[in-house]
C-alpha atoms as a PDB file:
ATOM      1  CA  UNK A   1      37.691  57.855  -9.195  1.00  0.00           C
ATOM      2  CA  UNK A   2      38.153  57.052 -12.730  1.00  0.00           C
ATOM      3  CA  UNK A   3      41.563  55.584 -12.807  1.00  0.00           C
ATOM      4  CA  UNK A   4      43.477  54.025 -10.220  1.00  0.00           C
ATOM      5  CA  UNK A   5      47.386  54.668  -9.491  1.00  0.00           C
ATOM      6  CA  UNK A   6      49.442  53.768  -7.033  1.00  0.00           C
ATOM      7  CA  UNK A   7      49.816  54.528  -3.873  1.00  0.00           C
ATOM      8  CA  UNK A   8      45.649  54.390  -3.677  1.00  0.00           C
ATOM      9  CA  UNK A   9      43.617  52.985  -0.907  1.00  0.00           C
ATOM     10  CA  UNK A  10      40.296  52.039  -2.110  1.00  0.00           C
ATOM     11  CA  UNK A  11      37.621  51.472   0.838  1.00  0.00           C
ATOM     12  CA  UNK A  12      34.379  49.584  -0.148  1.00  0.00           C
ATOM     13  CA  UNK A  13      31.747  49.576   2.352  1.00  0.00           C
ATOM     14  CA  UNK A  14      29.308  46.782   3.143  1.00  0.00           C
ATOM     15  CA  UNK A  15      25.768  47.539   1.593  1.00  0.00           C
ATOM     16  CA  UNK A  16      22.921  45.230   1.266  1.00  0.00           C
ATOM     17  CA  UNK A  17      22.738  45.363  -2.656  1.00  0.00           C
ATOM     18  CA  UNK A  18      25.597  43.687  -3.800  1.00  0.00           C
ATOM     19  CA  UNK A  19      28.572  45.752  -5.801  1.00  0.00           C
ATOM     20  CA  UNK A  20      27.692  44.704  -9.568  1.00  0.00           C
ATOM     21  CA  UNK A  21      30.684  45.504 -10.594  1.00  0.00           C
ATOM     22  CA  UNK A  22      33.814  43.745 -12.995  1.00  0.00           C
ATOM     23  CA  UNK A  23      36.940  45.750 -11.364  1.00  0.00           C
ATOM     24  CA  UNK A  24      39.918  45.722 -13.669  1.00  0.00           C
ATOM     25  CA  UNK A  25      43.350  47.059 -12.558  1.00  0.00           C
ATOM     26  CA  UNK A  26      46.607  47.790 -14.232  1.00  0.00           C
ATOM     27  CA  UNK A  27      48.674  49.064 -11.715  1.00  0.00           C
ATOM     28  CA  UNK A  28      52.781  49.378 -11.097  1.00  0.00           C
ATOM     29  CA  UNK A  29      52.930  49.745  -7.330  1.00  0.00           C
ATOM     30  CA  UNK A  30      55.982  49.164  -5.202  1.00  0.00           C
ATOM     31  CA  UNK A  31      56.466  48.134  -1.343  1.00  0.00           C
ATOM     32  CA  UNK A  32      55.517  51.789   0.028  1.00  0.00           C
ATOM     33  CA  UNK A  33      52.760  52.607  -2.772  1.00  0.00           C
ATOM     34  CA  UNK A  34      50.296  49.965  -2.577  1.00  0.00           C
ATOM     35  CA  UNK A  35      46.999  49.510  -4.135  1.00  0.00           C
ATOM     36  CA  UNK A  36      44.757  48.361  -1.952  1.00  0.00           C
ATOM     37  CA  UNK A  37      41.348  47.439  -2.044  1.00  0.00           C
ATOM     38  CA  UNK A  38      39.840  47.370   1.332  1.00  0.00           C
ATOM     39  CA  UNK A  39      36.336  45.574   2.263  1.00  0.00           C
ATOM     40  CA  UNK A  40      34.857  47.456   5.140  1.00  0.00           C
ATOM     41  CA  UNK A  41      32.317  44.937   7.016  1.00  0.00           C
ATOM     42  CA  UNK A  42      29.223  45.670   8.924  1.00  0.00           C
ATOM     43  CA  UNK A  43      28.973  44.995  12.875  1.00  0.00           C
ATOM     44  CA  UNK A  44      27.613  41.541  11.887  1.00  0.00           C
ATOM     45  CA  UNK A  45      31.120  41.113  10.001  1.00  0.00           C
ATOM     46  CA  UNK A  46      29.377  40.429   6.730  1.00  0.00           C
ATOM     47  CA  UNK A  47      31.378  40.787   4.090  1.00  0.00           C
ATOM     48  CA  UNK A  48      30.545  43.785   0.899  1.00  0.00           C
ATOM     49  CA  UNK A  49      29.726  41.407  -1.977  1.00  0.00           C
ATOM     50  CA  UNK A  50      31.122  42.305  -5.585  1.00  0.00           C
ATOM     51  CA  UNK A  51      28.736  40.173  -8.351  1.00  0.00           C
ATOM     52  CA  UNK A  52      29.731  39.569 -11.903  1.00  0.00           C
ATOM     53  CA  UNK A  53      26.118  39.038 -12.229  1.00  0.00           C
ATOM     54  CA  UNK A  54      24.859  41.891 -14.443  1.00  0.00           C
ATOM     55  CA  UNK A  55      27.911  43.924 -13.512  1.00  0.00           C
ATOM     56  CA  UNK A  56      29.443  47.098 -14.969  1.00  0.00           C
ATOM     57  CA  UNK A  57      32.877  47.683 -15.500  1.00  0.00           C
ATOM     58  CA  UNK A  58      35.105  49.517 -13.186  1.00  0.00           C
ATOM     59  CA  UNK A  59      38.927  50.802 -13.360  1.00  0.00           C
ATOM     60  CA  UNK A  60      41.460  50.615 -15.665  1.00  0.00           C
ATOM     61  CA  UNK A  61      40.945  49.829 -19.191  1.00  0.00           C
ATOM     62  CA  UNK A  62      41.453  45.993 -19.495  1.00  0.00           C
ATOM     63  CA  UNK A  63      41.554  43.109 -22.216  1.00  0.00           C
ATOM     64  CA  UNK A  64      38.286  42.969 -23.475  1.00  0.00           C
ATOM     65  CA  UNK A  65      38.512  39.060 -23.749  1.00  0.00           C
ATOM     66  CA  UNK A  66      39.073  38.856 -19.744  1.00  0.00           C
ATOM     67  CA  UNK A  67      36.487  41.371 -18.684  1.00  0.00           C
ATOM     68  CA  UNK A  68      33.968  39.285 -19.900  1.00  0.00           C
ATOM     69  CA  UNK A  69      34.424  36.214 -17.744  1.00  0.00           C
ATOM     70  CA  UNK A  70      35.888  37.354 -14.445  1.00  0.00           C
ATOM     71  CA  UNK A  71      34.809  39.785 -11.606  1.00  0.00           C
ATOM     72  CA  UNK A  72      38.225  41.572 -10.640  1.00  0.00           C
ATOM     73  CA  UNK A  73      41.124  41.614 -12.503  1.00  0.00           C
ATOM     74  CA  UNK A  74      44.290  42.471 -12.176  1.00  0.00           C
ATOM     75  CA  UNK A  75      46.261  42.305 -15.802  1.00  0.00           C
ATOM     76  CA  UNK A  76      48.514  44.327 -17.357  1.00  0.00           C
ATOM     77  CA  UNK A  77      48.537  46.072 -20.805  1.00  0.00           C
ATOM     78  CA  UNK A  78      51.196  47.883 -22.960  1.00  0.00           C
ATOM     79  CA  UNK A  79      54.108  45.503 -21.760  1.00  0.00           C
ATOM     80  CA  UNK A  80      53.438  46.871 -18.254  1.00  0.00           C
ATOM     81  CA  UNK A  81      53.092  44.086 -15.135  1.00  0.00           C
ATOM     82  CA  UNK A  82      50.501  44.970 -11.998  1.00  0.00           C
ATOM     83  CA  UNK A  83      52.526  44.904  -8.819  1.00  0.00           C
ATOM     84  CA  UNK A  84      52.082  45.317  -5.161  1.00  0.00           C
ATOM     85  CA  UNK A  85      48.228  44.724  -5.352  1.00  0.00           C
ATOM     86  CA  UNK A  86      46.043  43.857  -1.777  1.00  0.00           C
ATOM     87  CA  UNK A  87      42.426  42.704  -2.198  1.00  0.00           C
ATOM     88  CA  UNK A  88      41.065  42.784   1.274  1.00  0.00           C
ATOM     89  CA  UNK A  89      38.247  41.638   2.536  1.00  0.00           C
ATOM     90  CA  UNK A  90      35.988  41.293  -0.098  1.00  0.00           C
ATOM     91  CA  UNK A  91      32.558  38.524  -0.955  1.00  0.00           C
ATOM     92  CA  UNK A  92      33.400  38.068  -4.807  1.00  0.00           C
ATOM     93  CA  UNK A  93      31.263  35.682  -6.521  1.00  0.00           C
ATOM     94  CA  UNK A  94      29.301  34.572  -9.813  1.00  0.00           C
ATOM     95  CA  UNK A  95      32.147  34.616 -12.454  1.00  0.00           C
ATOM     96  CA  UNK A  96      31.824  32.215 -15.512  1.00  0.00           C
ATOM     97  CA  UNK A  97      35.611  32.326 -15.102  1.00  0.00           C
ATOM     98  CA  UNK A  98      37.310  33.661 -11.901  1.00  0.00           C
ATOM     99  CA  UNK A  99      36.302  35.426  -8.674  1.00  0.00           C
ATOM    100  CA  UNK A 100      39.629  36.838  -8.945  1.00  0.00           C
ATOM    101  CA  UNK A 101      42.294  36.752 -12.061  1.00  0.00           C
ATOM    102  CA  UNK A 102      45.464  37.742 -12.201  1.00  0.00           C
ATOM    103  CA  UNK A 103      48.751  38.132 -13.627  1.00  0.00           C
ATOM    104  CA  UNK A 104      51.306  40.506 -11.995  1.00  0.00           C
ATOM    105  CA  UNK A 105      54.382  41.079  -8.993  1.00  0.00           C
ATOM    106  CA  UNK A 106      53.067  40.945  -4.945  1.00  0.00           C
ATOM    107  CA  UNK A 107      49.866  40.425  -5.768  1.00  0.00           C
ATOM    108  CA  UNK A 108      47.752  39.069  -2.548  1.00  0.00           C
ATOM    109  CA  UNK A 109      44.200  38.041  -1.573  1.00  0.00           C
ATOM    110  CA  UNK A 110      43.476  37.973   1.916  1.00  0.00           C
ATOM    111  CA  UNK A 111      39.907  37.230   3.873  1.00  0.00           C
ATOM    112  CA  UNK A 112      38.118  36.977   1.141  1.00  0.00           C
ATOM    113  CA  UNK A 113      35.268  35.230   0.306  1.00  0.00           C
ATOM    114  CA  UNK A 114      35.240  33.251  -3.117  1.00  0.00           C
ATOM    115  CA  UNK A 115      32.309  31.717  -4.446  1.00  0.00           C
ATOM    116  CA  UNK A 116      29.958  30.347  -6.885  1.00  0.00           C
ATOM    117  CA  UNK A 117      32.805  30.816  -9.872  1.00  0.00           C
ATOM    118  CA  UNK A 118      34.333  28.566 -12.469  1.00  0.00           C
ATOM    119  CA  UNK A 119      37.512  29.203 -10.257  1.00  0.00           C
ATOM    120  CA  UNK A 120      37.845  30.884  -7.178  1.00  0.00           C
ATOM    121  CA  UNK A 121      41.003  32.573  -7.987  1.00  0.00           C
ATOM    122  CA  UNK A 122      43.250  31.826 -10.919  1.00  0.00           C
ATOM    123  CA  UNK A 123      46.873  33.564 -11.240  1.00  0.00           C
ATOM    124  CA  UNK A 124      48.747  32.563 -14.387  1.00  0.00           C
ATOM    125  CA  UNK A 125      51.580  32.603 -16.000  1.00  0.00           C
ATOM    126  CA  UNK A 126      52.332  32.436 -19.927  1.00  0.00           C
ATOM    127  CA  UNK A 127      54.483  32.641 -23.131  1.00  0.00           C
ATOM    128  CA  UNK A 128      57.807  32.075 -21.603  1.00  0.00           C
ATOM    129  CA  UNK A 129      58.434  35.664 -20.656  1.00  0.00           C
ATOM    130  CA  UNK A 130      59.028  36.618 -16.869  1.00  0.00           C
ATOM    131  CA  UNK A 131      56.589  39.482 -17.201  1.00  0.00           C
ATOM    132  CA  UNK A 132      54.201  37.253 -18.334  1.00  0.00           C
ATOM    133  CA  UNK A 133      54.545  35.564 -14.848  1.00  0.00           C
ATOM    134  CA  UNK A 134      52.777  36.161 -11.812  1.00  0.00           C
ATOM    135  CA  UNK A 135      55.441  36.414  -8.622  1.00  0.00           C
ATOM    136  CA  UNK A 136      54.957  36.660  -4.997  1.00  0.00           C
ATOM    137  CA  UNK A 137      51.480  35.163  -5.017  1.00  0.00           C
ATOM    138  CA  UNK A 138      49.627  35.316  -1.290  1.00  0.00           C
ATOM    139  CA  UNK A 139      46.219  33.613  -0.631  1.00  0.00           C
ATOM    140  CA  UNK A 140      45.718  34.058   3.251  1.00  0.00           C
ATOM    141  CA  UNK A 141      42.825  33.403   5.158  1.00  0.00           C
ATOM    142  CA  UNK A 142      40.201  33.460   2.535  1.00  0.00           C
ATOM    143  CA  UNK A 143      37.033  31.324   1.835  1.00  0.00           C
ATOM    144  CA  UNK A 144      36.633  28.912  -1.077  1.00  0.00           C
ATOM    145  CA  UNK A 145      32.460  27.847  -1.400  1.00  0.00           C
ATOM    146  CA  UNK A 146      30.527  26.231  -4.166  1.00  0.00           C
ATOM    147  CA  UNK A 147      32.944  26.834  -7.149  1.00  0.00           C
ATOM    148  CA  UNK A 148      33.774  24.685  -9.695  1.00  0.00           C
ATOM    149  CA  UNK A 149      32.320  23.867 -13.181  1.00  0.00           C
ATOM    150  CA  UNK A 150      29.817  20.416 -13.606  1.00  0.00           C
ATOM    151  CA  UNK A 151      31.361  17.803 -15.407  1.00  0.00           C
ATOM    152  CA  UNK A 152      34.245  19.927 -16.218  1.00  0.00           C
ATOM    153  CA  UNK A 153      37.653  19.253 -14.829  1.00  0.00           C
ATOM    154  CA  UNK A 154      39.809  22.227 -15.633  1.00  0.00           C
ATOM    155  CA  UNK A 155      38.224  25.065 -13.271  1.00  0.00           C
ATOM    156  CA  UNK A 156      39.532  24.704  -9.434  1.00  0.00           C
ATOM    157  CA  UNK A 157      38.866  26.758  -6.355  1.00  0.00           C
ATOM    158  CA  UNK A 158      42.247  27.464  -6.763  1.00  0.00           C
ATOM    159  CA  UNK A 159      44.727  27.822  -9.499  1.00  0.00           C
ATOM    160  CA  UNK A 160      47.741  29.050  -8.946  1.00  0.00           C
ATOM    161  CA  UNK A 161      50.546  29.208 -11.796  1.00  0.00           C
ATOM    162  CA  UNK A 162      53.739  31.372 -11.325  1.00  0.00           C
ATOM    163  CA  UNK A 163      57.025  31.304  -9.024  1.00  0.00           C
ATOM    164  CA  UNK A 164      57.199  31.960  -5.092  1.00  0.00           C
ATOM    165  CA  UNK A 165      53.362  31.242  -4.462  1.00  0.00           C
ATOM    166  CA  UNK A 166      52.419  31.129  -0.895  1.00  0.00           C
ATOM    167  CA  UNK A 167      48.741  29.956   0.042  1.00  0.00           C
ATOM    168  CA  UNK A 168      47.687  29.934   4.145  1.00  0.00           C
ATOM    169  CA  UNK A 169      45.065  29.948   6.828  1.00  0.00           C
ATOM    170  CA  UNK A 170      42.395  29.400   4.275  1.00  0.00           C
ATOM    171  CA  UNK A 171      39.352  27.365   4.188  1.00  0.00           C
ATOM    172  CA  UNK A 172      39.170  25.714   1.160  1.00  0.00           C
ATOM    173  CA  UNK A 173      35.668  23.556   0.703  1.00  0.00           C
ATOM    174  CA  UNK A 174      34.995  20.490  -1.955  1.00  0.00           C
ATOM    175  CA  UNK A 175      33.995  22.294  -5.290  1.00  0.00           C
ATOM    176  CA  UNK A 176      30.428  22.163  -6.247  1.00  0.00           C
ATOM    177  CA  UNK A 177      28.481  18.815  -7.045  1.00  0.00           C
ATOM    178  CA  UNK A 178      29.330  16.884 -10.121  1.00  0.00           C
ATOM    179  CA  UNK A 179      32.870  19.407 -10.358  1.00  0.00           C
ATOM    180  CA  UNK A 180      35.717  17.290 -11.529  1.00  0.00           C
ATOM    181  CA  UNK A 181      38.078  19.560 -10.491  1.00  0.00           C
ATOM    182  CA  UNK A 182      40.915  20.021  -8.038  1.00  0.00           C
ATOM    183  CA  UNK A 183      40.422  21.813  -4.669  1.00  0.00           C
ATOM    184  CA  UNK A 184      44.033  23.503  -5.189  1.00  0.00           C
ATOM    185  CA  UNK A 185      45.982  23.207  -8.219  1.00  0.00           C
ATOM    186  CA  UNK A 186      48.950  24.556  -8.465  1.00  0.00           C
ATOM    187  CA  UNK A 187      51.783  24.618 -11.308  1.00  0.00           C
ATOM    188  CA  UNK A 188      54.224  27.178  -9.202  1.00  0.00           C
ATOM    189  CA  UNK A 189      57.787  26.962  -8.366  1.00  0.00           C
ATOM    190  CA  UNK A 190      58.930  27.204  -4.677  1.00  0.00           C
ATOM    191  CA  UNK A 191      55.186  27.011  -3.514  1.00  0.00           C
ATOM    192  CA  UNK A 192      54.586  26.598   0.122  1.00  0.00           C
ATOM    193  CA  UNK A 193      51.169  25.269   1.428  1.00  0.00           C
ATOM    194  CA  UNK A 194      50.619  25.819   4.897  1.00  0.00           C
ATOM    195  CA  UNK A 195      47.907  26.018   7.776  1.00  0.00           C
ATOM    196  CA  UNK A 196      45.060  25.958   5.670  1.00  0.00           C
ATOM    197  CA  UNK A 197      41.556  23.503   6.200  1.00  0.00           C
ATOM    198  CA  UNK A 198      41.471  21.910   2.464  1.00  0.00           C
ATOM    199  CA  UNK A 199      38.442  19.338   1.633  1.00  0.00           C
ATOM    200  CA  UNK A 200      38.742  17.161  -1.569  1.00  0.00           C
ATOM    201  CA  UNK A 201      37.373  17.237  -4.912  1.00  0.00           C
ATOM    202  CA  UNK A 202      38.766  15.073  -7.549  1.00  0.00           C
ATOM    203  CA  UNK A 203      42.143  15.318  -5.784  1.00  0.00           C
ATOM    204  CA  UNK A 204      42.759  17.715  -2.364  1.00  0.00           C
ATOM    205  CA  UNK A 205      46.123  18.695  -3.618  1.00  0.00           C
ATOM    206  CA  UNK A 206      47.383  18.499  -7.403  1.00  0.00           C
ATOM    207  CA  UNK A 207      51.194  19.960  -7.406  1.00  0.00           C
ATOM    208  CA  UNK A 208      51.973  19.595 -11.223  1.00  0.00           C
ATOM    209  CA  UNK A 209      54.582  21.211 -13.959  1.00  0.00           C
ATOM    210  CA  UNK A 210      54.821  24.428 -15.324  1.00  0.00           C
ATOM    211  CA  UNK A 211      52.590  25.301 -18.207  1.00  0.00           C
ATOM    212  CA  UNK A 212      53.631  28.036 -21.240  1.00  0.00           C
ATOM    213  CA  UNK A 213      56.627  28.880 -18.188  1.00  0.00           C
ATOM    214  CA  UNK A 214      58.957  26.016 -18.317  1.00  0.00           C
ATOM    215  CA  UNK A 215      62.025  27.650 -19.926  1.00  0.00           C
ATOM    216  CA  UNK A 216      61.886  30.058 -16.766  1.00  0.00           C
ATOM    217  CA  UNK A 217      60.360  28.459 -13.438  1.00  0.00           C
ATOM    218  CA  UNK A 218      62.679  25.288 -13.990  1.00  0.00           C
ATOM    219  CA  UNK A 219      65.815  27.481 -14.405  1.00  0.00           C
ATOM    220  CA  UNK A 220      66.379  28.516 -10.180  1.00  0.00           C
ATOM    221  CA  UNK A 221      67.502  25.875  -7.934  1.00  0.00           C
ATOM    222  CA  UNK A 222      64.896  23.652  -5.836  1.00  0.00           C
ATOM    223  CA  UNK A 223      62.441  24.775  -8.173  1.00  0.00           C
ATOM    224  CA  UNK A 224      60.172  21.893  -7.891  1.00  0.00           C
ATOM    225  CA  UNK A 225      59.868  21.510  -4.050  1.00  0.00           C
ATOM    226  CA  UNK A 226      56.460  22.187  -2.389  1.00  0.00           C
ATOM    227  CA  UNK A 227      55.948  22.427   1.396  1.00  0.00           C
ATOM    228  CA  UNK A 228      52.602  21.102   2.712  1.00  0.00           C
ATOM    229  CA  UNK A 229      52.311  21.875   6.205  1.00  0.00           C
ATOM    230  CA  UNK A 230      50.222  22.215   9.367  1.00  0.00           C
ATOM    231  CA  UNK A 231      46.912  21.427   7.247  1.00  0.00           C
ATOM    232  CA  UNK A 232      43.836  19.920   7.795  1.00  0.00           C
ATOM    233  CA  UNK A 233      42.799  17.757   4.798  1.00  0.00           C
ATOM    234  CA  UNK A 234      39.629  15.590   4.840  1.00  0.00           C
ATOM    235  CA  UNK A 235      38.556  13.181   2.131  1.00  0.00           C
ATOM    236  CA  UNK A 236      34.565  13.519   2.526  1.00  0.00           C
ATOM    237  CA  UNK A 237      31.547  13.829   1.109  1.00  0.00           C
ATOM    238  CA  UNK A 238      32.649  13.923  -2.660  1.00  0.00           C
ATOM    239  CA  UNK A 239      31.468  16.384  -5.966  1.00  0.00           C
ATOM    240  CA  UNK A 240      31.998  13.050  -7.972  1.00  0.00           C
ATOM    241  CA  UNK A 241      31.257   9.444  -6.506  1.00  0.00           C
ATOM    242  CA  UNK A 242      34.817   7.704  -6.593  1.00  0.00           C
ATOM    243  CA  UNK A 243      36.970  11.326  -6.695  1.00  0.00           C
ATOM    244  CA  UNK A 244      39.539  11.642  -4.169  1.00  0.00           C
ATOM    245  CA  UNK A 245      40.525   8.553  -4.195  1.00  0.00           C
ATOM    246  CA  UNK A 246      44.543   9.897  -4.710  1.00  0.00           C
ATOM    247  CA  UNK A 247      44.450  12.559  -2.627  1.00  0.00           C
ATOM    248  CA  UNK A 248      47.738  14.467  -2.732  1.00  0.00           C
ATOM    249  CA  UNK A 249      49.237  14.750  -6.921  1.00  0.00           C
ATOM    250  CA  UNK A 250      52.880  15.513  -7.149  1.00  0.00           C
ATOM    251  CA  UNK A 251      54.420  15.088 -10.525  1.00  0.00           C
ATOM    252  CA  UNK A 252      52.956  15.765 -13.749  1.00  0.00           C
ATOM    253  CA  UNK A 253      49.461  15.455 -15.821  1.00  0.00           C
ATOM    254  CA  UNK A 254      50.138  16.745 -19.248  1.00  0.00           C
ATOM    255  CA  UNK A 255      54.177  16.371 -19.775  1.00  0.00           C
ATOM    256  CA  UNK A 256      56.577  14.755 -18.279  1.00  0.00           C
ATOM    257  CA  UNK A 257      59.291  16.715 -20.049  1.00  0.00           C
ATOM    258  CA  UNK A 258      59.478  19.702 -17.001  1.00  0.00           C
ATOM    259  CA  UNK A 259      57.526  17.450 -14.467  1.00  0.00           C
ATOM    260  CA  UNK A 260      58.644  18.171 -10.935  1.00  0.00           C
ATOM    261  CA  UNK A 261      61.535  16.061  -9.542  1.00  0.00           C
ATOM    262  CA  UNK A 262      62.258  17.846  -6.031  1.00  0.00           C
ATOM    263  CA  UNK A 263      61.190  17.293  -2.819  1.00  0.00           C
ATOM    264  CA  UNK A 264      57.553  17.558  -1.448  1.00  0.00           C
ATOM    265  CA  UNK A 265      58.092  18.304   2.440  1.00  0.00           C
ATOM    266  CA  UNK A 266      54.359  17.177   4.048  1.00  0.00           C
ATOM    267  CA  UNK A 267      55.004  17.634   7.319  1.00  0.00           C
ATOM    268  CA  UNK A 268      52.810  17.783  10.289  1.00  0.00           C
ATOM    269  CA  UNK A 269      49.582  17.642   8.071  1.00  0.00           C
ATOM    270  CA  UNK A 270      46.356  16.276   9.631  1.00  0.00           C
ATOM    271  CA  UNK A 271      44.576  13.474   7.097  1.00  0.00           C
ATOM    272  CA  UNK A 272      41.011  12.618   7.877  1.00  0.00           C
ATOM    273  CA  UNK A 273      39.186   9.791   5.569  1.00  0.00           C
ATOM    274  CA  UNK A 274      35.606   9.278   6.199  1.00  0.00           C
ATOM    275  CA  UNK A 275      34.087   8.064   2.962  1.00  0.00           C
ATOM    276  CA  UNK A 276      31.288   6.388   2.375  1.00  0.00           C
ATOM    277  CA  UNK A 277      31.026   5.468  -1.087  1.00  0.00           C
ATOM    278  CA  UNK A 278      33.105   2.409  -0.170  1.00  0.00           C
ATOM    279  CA  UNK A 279      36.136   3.223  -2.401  1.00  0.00           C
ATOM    280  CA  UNK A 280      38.885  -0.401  -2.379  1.00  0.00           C
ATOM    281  CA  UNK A 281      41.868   2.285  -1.240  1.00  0.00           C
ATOM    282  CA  UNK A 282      42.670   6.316  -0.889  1.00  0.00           C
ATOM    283  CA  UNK A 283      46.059   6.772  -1.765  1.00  0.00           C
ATOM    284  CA  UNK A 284      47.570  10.194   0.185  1.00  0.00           C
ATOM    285  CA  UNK A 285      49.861   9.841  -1.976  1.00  0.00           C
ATOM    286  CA  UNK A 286      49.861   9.727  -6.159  1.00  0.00           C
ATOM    287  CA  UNK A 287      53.974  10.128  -7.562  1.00  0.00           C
ATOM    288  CA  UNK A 288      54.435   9.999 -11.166  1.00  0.00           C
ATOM    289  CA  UNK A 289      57.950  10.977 -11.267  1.00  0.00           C
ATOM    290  CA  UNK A 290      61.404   9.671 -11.221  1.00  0.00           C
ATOM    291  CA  UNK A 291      63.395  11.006  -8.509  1.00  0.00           C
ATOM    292  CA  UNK A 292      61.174  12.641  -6.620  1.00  0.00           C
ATOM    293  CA  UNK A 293      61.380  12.877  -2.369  1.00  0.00           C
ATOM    294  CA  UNK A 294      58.430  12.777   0.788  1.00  0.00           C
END
């Protein structure tokens, strides 16, 4: 199988040797003609385990700059936009960059593991243009372990820019020791956060504007409001003594120009705080904006 169109169901067995493989995939789907790529466990329900370590490259011919740092891609060339893309079931690890990258329409990631990366999983969005905009995100039920980047602060476990991003039933753990990062960023519009187990890094939750996207996210109504519910955060054991000490970001880090002024709907959320480092306060709570709502 040399290229990959749609309407393709790619099953990848569990082996002991790990896959070394970079998959890249460039792929117009629709609702009926999927691409999916299907982990197949063994009666232990281990995971098969794609490494970027000393991996090959697989699929569709991809930006050379992105092969390079990330272990499956899904990117688009020639003006065209991915769509309609399942990765299934899959142990993806040791990327300098991203377990997973993408850019593209109905895209999702479901019970996967994610580990030992710069990020976990990165979808972004860029230039202003809509098809430069990843839509329909879905991380469900996945794994987050021992990302993160030391002494770096812009690599997450996940990082999530585009519009209509939904992330749920996933176990998200503190990024590695010494990882300044977030344990889920997210610059999205209409991004819902639900029923997932998130520990904290530098901040648990990090719900900030639109990068390079502006001119487009910020033009639909309620744009800016995030619903956080039915999760399990806990504030323990941090990558970086005196992290986490504002635990839930909603607002704005680099501008405030297109910061987010909605309403953040955390409701039905379960906090635990067990720290040990002796911290004066934890804030839940860290709103730099105007108008915003809770």
């Amino acid at each position: 199988l040399n290229k990959v169109v749609k309407n393709t169901l790619i099953k990848i067995f569990y082996r002991q040797n790990p896959y070394r493989t970079r998959v890249f995939i460039d792929v117009i789907g629709n609702e009926n003609e999927k691409v999916r790529f299907q982990g197949i466990p063994n009666s232990n329900g281990d995971l098969p385990i794609i490494t970027f370590e000393n991996a090959t490259s697989w699929g569709n011919t991809i930006n050379s700059v992105l092969e390079t740092g990330s272990a499956f891609v899904v990117y688009g060339t020639w003006a065209n936009k991915p769509a309609w893309i399942d990765i299934v079931n899959l142990h993806i690890k040791d990327a300098p960059y991203a377990s997973v990258w993408a850019k593209g329409d109905h895209i999702s990631v479901k019970g996967c593991i994610l580990e030992n990366s710069a990020n976990g999983i990165f979808f972004q969005a860029a230039n202003q243009l809509l098809i430069e905009i990843s839509t329909n995100i879905l991380i469900e039920g996945c794994k987050f372990t021992g990302n993160g980047t030391v002494n770096w602060w812009l690599h997450h476990n996940i990082y999530a820019q585009g519009a209509y991003t939904t992330i749920q039933f996933n176990t998200i753990e503190r990024l590695r020791d010494g990882a300044f990062g977030a344990s889920l960023k997210d610059r999205s519009s209409h991004t819902v956060i639900r029923y997932n187990k998130i520990e904290t890094s530098a901040r648990t939750l990090d719900l900030v504007e639109p990068e390079d996207t502006d001119q487009v996210l910020t033009t639909t109504s309620n744009w800016d409001d995030v619903y956080v519910y039915g999760n399990l955060l806990l504030n323990k054991d941090l990558p970086v003594n005196g992290a986490g000490v504002n635990m839930v970001h909603y607002g704005y880090d680099n501008t405030s120009t297109h910061r987010r002024e909605g309403t953040l709907y955390f409701v039905n959320n379960t906090v635990i705080i067990e720290r040990t480092d002796n911290p004066w306060r934890v804030n839940l709570f860290d709103v730099n904006s105007t108008n915003a709502l809770i």
